[in-house]
C-alpha atoms as a PDB file:
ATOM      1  CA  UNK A   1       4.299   5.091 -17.852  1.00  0.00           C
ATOM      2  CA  UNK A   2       6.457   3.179 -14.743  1.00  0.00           C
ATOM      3  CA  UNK A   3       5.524   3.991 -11.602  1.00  0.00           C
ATOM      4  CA  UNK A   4       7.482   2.322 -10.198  1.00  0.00           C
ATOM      5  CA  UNK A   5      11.262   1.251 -11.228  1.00  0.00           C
ATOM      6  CA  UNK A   6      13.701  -0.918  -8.837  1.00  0.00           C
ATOM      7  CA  UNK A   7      17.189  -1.864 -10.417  1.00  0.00           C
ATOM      8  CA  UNK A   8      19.304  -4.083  -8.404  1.00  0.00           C
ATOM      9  CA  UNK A   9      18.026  -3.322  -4.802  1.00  0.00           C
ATOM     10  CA  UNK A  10      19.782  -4.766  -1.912  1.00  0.00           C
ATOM     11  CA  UNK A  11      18.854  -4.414   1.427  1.00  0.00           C
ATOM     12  CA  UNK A  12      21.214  -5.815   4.086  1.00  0.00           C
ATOM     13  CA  UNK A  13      22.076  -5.841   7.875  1.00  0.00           C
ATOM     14  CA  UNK A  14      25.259  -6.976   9.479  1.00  0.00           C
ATOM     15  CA  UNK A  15      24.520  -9.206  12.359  1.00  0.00           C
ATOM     16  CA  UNK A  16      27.998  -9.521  14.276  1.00  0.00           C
ATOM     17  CA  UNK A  17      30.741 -11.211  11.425  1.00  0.00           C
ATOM     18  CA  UNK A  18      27.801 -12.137   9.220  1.00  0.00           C
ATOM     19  CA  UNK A  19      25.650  -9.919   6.485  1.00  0.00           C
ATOM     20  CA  UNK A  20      22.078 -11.058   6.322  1.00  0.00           C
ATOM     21  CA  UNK A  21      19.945 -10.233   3.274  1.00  0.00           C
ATOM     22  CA  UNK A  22      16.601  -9.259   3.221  1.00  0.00           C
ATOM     23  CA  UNK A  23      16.516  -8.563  -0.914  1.00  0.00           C
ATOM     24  CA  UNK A  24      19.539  -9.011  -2.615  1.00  0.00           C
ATOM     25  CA  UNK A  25      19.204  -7.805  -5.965  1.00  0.00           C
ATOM     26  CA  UNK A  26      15.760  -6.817  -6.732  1.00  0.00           C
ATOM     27  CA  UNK A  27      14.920  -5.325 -10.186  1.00  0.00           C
ATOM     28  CA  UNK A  28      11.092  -4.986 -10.628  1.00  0.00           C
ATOM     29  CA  UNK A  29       8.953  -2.363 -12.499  1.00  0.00           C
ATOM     30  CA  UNK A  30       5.523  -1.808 -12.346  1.00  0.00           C
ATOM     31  CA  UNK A  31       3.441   0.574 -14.708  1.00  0.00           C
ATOM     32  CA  UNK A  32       0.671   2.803 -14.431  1.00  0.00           C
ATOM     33  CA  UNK A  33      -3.010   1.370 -13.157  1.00  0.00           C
ATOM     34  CA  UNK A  34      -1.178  -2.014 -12.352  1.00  0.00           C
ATOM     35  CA  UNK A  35      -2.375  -4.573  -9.646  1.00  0.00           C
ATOM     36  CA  UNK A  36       0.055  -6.545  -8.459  1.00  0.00           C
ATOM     37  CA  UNK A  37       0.375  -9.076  -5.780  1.00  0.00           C
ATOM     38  CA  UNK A  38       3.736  -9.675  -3.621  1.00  0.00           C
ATOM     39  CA  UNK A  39       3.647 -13.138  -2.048  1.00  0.00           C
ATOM     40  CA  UNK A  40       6.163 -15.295   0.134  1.00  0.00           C
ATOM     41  CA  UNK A  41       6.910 -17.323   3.037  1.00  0.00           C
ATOM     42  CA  UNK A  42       7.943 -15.752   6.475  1.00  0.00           C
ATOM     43  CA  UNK A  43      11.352 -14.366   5.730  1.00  0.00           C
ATOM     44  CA  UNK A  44      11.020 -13.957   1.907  1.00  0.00           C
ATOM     45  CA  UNK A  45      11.605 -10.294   1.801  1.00  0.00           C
ATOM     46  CA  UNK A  46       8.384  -9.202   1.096  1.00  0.00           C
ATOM     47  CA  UNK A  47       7.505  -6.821   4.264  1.00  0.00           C
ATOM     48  CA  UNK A  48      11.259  -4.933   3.149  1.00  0.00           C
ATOM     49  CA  UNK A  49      10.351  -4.845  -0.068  1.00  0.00           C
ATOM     50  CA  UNK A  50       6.808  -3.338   0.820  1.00  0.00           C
ATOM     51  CA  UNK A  51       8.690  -0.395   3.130  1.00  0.00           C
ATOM     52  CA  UNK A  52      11.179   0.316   0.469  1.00  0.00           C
ATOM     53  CA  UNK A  53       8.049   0.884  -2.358  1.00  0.00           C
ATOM     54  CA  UNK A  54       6.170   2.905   0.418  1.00  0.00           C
ATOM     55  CA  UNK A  55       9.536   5.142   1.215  1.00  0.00           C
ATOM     56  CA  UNK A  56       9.400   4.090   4.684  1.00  0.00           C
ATOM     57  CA  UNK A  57      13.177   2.884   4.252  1.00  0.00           C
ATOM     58  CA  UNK A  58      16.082   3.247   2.414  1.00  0.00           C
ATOM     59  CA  UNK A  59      18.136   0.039  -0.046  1.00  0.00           C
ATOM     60  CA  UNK A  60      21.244  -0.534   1.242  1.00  0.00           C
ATOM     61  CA  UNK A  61      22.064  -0.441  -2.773  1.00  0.00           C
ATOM     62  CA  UNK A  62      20.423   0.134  -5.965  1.00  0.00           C
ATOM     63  CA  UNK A  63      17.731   2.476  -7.567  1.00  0.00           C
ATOM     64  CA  UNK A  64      14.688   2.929  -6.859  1.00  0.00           C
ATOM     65  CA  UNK A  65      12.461   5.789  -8.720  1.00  0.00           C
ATOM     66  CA  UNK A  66       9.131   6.593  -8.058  1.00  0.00           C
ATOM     67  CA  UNK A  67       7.439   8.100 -11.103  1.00  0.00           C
ATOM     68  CA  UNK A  68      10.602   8.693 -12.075  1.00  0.00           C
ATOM     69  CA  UNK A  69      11.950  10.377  -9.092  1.00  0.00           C
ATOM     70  CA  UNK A  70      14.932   8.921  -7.455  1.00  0.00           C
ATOM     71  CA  UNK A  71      13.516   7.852  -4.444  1.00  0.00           C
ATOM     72  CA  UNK A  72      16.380   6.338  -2.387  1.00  0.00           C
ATOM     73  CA  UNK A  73      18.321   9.571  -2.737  1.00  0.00           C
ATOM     74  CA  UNK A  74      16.420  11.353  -0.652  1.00  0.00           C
ATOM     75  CA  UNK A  75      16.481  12.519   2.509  1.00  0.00           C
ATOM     76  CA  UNK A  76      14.077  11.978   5.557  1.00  0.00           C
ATOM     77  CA  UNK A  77      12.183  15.148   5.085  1.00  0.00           C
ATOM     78  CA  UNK A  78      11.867  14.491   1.508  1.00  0.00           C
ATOM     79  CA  UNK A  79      10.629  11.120   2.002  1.00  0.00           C
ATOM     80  CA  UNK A  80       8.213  11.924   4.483  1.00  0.00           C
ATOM     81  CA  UNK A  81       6.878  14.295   1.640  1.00  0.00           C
ATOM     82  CA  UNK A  82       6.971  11.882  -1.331  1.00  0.00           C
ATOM     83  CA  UNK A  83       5.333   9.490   1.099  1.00  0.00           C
ATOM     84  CA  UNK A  84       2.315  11.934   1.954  1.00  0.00           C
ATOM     85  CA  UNK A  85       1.587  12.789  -1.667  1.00  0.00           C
ATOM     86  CA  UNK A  86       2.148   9.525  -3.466  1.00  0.00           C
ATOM     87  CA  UNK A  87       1.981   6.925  -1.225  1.00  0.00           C
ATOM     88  CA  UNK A  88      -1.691   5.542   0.427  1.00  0.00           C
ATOM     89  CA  UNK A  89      -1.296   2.900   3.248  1.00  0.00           C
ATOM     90  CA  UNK A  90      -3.476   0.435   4.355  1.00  0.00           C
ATOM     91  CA  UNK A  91      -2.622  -1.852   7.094  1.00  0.00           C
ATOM     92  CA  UNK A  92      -4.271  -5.161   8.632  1.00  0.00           C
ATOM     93  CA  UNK A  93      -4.588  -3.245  11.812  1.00  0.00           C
ATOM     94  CA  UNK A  94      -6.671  -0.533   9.963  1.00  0.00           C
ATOM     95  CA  UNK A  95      -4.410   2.079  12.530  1.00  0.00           C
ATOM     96  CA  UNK A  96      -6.956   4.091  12.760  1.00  0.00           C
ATOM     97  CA  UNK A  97      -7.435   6.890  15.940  1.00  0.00           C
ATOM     98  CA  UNK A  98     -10.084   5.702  18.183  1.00  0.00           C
ATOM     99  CA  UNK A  99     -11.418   9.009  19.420  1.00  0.00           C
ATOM    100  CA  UNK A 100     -11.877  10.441  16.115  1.00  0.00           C
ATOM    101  CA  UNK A 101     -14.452   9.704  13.789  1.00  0.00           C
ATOM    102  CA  UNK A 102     -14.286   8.442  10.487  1.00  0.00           C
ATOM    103  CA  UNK A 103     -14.085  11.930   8.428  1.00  0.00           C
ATOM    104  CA  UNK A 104     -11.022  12.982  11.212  1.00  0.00           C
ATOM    105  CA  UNK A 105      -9.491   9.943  10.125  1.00  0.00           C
ATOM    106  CA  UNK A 106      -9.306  10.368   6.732  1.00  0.00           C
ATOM    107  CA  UNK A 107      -8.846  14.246   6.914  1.00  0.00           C
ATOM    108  CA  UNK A 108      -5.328  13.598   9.029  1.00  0.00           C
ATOM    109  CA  UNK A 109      -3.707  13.059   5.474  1.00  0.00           C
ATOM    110  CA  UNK A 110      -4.819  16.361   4.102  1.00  0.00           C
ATOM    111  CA  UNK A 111      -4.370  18.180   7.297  1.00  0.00           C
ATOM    112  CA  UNK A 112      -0.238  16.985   7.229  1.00  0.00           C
ATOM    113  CA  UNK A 113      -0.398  18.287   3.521  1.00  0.00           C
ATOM    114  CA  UNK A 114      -1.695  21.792   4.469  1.00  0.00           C
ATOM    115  CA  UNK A 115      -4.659  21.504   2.279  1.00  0.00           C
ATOM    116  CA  UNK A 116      -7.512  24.477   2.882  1.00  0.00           C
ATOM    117  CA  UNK A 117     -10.503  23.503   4.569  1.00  0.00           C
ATOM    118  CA  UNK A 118     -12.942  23.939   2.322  1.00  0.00           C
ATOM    119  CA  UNK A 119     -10.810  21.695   0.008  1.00  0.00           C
ATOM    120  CA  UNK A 120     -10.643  19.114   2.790  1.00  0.00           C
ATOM    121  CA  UNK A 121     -14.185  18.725   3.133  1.00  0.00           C
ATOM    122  CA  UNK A 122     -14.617  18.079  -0.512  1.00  0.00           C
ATOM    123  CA  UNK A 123     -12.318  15.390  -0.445  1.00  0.00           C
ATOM    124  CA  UNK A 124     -12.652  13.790   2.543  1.00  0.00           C
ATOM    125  CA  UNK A 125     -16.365  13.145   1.584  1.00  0.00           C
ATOM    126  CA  UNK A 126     -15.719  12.160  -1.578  1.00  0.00           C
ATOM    127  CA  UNK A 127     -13.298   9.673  -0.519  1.00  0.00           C
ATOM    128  CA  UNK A 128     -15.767   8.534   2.192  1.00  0.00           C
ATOM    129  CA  UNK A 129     -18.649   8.255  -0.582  1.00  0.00           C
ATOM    130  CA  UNK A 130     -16.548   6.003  -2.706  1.00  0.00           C
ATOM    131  CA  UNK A 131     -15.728   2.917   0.038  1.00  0.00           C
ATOM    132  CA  UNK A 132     -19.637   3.334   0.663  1.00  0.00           C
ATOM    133  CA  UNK A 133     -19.247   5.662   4.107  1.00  0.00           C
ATOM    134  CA  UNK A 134     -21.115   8.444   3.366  1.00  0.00           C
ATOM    135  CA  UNK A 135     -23.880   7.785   5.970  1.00  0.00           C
ATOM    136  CA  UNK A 136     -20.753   7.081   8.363  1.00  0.00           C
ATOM    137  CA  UNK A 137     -18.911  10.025   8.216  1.00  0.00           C
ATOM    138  CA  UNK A 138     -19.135  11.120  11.719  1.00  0.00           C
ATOM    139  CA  UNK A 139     -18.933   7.668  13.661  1.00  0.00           C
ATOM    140  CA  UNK A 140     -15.908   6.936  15.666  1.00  0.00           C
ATOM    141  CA  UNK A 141     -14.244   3.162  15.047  1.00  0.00           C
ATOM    142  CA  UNK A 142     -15.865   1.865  17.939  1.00  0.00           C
ATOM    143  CA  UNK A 143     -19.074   2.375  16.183  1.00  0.00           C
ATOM    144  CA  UNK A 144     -17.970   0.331  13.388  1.00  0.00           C
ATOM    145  CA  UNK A 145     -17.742  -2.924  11.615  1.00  0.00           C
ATOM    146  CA  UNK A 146     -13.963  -4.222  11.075  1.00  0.00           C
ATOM    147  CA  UNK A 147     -15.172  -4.040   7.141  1.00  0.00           C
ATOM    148  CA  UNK A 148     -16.379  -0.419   7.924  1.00  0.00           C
ATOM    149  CA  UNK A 149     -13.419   0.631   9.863  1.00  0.00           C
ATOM    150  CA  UNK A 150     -10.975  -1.167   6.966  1.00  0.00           C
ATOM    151  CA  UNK A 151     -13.216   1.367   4.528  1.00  0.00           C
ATOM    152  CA  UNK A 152     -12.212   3.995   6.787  1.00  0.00           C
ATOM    153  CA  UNK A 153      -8.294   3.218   6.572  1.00  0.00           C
ATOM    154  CA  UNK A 154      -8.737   3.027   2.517  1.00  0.00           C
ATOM    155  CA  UNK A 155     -10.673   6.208   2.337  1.00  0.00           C
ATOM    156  CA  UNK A 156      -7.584   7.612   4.103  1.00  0.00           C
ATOM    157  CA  UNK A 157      -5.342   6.178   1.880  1.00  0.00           C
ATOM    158  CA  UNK A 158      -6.938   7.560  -1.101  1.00  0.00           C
ATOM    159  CA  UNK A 159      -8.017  11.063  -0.187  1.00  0.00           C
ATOM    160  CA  UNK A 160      -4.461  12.394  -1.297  1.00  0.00           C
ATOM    161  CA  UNK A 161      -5.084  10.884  -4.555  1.00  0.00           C
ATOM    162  CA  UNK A 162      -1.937   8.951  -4.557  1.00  0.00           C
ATOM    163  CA  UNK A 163      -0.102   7.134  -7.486  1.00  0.00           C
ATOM    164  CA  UNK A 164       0.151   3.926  -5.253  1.00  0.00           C
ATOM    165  CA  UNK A 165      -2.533   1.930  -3.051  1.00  0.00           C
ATOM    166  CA  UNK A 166       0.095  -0.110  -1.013  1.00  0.00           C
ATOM    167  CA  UNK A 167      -1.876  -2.493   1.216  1.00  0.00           C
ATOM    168  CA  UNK A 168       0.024  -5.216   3.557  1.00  0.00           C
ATOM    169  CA  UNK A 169      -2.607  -8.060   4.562  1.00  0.00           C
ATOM    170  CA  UNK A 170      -5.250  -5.913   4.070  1.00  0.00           C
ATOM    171  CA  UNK A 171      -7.716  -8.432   4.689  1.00  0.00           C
ATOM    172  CA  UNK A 172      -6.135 -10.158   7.562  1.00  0.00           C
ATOM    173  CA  UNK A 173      -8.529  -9.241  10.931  1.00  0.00           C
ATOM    174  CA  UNK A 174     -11.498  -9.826   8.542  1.00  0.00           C
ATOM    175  CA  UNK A 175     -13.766 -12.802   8.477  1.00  0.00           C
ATOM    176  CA  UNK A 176     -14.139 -13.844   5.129  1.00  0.00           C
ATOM    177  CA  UNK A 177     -16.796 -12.546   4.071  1.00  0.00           C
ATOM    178  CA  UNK A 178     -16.258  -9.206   4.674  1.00  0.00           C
ATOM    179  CA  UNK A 179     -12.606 -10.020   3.628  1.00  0.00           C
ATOM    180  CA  UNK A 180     -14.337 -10.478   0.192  1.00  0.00           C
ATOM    181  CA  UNK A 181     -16.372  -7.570  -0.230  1.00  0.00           C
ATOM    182  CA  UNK A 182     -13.165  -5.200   0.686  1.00  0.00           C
ATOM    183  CA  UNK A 183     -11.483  -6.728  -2.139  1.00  0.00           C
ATOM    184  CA  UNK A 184     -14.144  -6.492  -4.485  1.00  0.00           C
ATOM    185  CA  UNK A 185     -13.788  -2.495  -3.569  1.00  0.00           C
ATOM    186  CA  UNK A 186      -9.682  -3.183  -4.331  1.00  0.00           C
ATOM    187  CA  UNK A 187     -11.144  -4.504  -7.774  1.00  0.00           C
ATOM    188  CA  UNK A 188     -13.508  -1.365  -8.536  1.00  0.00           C
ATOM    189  CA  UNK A 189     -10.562   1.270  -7.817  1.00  0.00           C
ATOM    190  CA  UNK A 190      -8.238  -0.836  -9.803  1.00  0.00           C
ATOM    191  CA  UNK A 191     -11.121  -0.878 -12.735  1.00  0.00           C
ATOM    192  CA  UNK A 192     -11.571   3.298 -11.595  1.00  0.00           C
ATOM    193  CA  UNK A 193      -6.945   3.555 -12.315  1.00  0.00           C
ATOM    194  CA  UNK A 194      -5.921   3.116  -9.489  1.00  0.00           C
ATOM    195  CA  UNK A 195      -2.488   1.917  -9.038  1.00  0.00           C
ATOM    196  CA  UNK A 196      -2.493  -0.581  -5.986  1.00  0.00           C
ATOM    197  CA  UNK A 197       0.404  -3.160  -4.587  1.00  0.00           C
ATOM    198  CA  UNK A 198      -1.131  -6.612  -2.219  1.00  0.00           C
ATOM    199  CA  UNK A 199       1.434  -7.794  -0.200  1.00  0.00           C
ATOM    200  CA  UNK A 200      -0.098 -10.904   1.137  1.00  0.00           C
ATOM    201  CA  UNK A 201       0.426 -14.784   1.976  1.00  0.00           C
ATOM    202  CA  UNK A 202      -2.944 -15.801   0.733  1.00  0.00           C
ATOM    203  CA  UNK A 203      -2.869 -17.034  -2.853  1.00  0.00           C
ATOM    204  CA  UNK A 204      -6.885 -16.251  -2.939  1.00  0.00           C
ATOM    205  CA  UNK A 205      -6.329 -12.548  -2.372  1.00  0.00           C
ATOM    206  CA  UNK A 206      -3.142 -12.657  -4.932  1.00  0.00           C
ATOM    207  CA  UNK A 207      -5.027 -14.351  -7.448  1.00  0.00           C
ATOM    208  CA  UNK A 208      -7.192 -11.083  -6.990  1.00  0.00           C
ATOM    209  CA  UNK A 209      -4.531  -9.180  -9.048  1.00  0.00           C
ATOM    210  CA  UNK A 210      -3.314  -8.992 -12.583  1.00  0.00           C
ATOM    211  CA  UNK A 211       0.252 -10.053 -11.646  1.00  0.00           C
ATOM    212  CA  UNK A 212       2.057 -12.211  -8.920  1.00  0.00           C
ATOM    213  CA  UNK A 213       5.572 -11.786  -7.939  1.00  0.00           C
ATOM    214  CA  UNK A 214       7.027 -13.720  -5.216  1.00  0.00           C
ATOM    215  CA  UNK A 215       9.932 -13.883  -3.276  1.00  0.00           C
ATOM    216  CA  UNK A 216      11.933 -16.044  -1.641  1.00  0.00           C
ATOM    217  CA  UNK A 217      15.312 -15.457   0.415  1.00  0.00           C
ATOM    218  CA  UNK A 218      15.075 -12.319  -0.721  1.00  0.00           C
ATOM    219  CA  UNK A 219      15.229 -13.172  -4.337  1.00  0.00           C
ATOM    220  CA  UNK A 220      12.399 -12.315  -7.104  1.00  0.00           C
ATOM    221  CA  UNK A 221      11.650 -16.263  -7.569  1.00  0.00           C
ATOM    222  CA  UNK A 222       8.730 -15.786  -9.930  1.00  0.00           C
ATOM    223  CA  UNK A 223       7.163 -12.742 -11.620  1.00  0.00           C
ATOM    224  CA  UNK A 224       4.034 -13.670 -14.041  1.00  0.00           C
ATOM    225  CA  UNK A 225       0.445 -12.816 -15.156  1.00  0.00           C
ATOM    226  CA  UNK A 226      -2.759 -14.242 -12.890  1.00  0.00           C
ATOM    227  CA  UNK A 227      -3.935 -15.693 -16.188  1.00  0.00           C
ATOM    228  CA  UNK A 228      -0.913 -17.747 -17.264  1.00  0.00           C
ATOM    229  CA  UNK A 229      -0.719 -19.239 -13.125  1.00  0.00           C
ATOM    230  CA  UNK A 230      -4.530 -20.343 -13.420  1.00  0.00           C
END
């Protein structure tokens, strides 16, 4: 099954006289329980690509379907909605709410979704239990690690069970070591079927996932297995 589909995605801004690209012609698929790295320089394209895939913008032109669904047809309500439900964000900045604890953080998701209560417990501890939070549940960020509080953001992303885990630098406030133990929880969800998208400049986290694609003016210069780049 694709999740996702892009066919010849362009998305461009006119600066005075002249049109600037940020993709130009995109086509890129990825299928179910993928892990797939998006790498390039400053300026590549990669941050547009990452809002188009997360519904957070629009293509100037071109298709793109999410599980099928046409995504850049829709309107901003309807986005909003297919972002909620399908979409699970984590950011560098973890963008978490400081004077909420860690269950009110993840909850927020649910809450937006109109999910019951009782339901909302449930989930929100189960997604807490499965970054390795459970004895964390009701500390605010302040009280945590930046690993912890990046656990936090991913139990958020993942309590609405969503077809995508899109993560932009997800390691980049993170020493290294605890950098490496919040991919090795990427790996385990990935192993669990969980779809999830890296965009990244570090070619150590990339190498993390099954596939690479990079970009470059906006262009798809490369798209190949981890295995055949090693």
């Amino acid at each position: 099954m694709i999740v996702i589909e892009m066919a010849h995605v362009t998305k461009s801004y006119d600066m005075g006289e002249e049109t600037i690209f940020a993709l130009n012609n995109v086509s890129l698929s990825i299928e179910r329980n993928e892990y797939v790295a998006i790498m390039g320089p400053s300026g590549s394209g990669k941050s547009t690509l990452m809002n188009i895939i997360g519904c957070l913008d629009r293509p100037t032109s071109g298709e793109y379907r999410l599980r099928g669904e046409p995504v850049s047809e829709l309107d901003d309500d309807e986005l909003a909605r297919i972002r909620n439900r399908e979409i699970g964000f984590v950011f560098q900045t973890f963008n978490l709410m400081p004077r909420s604890d860690a269950f009110q953080n993840v909850e927020l998701p649910l809450v937006y979704a109109g999910v019951s209560g009782t339901e909302r417990e449930e989930r929100v501890s189960a997604a807490l239990s499965k970054v390795g939070l459970a004895d964390r549940m009701r500390h605010r960020p302040n009280e945590l690690s930046g690993g912890q509080r990046q656990r936090v953001a991913i139990a958020r992303a993942l309590v609405n069970e969503p077809s995508i885990l899109l993560a932009d630098e997800p390691t980049g406030n993170l020493d290294t070591r605890t950098g490496d133990e919040i991919m090795a929880l990427f790996d385990e969800l990935w192993e669990q079927g969980q779809n999830i998208v890296v965009v990244t400049h570090e070619e150590d986290i990339a190498r993390r996932a099954q596939r690479i694609v990079r970009l470059r003016d906006g262009v798809v210069e490369s798209d190949a297995p981890v295995t055949s780049l090693r």
